[in-house]
N, C-alpha and C. Protein backbone atom coordinates (compact mmCIF):
# COMPACT_ATOMS: atom_id res chain seq x y z
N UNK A 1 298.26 -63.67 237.18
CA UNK A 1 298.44 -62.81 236.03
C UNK A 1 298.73 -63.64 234.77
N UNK A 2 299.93 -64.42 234.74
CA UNK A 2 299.93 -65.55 233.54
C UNK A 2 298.54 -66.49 233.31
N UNK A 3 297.80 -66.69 233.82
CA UNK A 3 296.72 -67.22 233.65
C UNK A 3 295.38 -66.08 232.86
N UNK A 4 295.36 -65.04 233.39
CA UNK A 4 294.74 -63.89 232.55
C UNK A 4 295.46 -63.62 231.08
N UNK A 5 296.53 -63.49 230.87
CA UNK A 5 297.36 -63.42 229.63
C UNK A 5 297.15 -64.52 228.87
N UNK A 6 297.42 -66.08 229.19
CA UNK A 6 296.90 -67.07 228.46
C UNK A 6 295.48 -67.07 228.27
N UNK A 7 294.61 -66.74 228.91
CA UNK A 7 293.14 -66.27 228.27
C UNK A 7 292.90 -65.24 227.38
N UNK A 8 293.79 -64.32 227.44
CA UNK A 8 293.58 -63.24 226.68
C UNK A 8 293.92 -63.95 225.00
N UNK A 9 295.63 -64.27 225.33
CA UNK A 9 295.82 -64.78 224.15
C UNK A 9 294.99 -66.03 223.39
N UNK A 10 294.69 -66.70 224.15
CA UNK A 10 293.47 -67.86 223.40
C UNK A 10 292.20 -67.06 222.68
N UNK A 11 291.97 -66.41 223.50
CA UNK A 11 291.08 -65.41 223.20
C UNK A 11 291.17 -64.50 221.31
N UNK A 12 292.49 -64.39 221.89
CA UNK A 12 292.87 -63.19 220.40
C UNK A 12 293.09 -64.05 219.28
N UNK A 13 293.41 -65.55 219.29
CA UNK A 13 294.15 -66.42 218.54
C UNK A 13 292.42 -67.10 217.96
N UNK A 14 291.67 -66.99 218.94
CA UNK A 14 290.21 -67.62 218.30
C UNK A 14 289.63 -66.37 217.55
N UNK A 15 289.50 -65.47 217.94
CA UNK A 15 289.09 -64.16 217.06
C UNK A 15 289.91 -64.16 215.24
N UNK A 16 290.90 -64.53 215.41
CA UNK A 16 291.95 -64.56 214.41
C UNK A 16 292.08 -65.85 213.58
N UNK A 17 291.36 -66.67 214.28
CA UNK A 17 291.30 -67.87 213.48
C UNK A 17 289.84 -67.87 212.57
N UNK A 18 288.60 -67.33 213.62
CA UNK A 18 287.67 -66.76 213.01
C UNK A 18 287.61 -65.50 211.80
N UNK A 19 288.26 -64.51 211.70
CA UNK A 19 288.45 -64.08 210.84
C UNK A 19 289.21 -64.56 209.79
N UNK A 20 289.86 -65.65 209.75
CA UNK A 20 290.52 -65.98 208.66
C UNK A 20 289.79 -66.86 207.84
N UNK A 21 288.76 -67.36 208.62
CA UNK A 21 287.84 -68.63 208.13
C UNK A 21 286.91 -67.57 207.33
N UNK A 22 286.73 -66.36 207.55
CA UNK A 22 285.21 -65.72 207.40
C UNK A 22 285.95 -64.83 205.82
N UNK A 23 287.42 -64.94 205.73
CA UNK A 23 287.84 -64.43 204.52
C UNK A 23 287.79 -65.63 203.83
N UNK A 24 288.53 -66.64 204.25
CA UNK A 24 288.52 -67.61 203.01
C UNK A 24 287.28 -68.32 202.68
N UNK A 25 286.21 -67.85 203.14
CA UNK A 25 284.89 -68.47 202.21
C UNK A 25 284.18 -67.32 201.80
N UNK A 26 284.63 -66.42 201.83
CA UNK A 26 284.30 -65.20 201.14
C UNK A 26 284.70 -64.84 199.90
N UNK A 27 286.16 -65.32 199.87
CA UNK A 27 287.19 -65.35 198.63
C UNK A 27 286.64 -66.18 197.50
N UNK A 28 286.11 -67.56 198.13
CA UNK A 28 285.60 -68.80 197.46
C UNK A 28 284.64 -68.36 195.97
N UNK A 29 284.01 -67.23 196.12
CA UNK A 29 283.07 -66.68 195.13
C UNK A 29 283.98 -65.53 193.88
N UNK A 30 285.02 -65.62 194.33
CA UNK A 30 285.24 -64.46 193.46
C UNK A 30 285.63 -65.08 191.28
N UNK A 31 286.21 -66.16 191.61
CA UNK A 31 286.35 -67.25 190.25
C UNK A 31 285.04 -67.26 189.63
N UNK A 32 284.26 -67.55 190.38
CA UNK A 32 282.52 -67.28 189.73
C UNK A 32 282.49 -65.49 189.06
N UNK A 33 282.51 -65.16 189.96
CA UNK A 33 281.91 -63.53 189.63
C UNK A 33 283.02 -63.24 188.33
N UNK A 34 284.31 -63.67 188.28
CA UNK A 34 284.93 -62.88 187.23
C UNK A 34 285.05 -63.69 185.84
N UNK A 35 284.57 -65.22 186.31
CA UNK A 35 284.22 -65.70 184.92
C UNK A 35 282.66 -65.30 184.47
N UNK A 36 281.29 -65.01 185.20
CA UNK A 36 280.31 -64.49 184.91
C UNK A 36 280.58 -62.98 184.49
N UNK A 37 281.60 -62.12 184.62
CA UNK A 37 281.75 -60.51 183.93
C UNK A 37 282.75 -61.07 182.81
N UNK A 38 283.33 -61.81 182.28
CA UNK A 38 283.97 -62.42 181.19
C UNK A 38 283.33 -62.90 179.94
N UNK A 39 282.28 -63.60 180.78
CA UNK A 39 281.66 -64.41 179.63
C UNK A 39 280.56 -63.16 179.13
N UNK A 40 279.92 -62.57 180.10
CA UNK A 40 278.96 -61.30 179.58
C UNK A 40 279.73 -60.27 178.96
N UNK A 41 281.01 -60.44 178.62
CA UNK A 41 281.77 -59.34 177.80
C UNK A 41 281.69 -59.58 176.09
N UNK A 42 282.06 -61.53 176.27
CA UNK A 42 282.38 -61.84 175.26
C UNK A 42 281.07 -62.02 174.47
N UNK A 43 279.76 -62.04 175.16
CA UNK A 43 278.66 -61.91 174.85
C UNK A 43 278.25 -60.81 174.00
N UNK A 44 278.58 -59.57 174.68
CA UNK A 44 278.43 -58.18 174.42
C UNK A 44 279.22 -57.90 172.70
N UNK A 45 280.80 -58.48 172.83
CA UNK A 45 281.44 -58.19 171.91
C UNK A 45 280.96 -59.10 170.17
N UNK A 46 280.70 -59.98 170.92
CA UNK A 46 279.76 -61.28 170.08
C UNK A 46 278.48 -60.67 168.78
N UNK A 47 277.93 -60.07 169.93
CA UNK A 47 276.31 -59.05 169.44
C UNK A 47 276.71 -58.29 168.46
N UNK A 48 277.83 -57.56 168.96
CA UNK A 48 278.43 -56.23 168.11
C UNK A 48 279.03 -56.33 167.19
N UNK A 49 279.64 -57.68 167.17
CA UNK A 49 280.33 -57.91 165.82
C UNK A 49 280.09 -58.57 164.79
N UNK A 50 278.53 -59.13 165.50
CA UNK A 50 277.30 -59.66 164.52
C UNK A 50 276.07 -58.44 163.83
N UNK A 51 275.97 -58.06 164.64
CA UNK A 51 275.14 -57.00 164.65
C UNK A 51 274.84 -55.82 164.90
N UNK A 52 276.58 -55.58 164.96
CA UNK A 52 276.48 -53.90 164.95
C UNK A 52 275.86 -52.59 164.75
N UNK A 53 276.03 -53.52 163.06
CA UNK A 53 275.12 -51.91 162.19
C UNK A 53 273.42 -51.91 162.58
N UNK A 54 273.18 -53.00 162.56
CA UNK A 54 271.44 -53.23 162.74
C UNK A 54 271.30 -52.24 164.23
N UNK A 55 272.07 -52.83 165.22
CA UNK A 55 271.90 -52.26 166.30
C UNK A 55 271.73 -50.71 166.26
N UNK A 56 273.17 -50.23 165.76
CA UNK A 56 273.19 -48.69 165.39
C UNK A 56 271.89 -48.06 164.97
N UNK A 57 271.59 -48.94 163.72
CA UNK A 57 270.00 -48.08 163.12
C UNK A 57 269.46 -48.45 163.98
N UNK A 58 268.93 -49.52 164.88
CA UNK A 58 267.69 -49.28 165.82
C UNK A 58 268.20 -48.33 166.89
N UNK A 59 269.15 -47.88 167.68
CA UNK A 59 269.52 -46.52 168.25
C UNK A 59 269.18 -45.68 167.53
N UNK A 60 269.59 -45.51 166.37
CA UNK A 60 269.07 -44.18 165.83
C UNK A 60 268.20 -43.77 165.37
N UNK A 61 266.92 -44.34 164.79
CA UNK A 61 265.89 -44.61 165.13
C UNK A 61 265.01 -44.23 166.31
N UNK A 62 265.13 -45.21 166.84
CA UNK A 62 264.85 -44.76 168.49
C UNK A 62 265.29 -43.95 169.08
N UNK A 63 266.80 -42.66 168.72
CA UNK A 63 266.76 -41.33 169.16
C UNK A 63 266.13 -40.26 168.39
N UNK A 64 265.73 -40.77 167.21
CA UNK A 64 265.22 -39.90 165.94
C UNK A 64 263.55 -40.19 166.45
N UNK A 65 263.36 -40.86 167.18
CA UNK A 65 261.72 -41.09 166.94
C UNK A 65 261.63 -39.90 168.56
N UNK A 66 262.13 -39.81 169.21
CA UNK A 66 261.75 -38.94 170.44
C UNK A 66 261.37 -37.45 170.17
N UNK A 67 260.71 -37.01 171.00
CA UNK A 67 259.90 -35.79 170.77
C UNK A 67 260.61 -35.26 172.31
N UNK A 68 260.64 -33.70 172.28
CA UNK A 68 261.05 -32.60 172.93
C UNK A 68 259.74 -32.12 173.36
N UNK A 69 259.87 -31.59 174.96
CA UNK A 69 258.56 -30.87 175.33
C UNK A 69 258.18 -29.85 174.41
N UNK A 70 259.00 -28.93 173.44
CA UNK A 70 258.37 -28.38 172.54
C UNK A 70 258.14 -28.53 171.30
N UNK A 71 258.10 -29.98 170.85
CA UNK A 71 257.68 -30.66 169.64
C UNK A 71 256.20 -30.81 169.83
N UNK A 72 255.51 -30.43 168.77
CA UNK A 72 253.81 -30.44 168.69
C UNK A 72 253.37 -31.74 168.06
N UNK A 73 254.44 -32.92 168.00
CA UNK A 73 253.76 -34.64 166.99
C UNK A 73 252.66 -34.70 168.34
């Protein structure tokens, strides 16, 4: 019976060592991903505070130029 229990537990202790390996190189990516949604923010805010208004008129524009199924252009 102690010989089944020490298998079991080797057993549970390799499962557990495996899952810990399979988080920490999983984790490894996350510094990437939240400096790539950082830098595409400061990008975003960059555009807008260069080129806000231009932007605006080409939106509006481009919602002013659309036609409705019951517009006859």
């Amino acid at each position: 019976m102690t010989a089944h229990l020490i298998r079991g537990h080797q057993a549970l202790r390799a499962s557990a060592a495996s899952a810990a390996a399979a988080t920490r190189s999983e984790r490894g990516d996350v510094p990437g991903w939240v400096l790539i949604t950082l830098m595409t923010a400061a990008l975003v805010v960059g555009l807008w505070a260069i080129a806000g208004d231009q932007l605006q008129t080409i939106f509006e524009d481009a919602l002013s130029g659309v036609t409705g199924p019951d517009d006859p252009r």
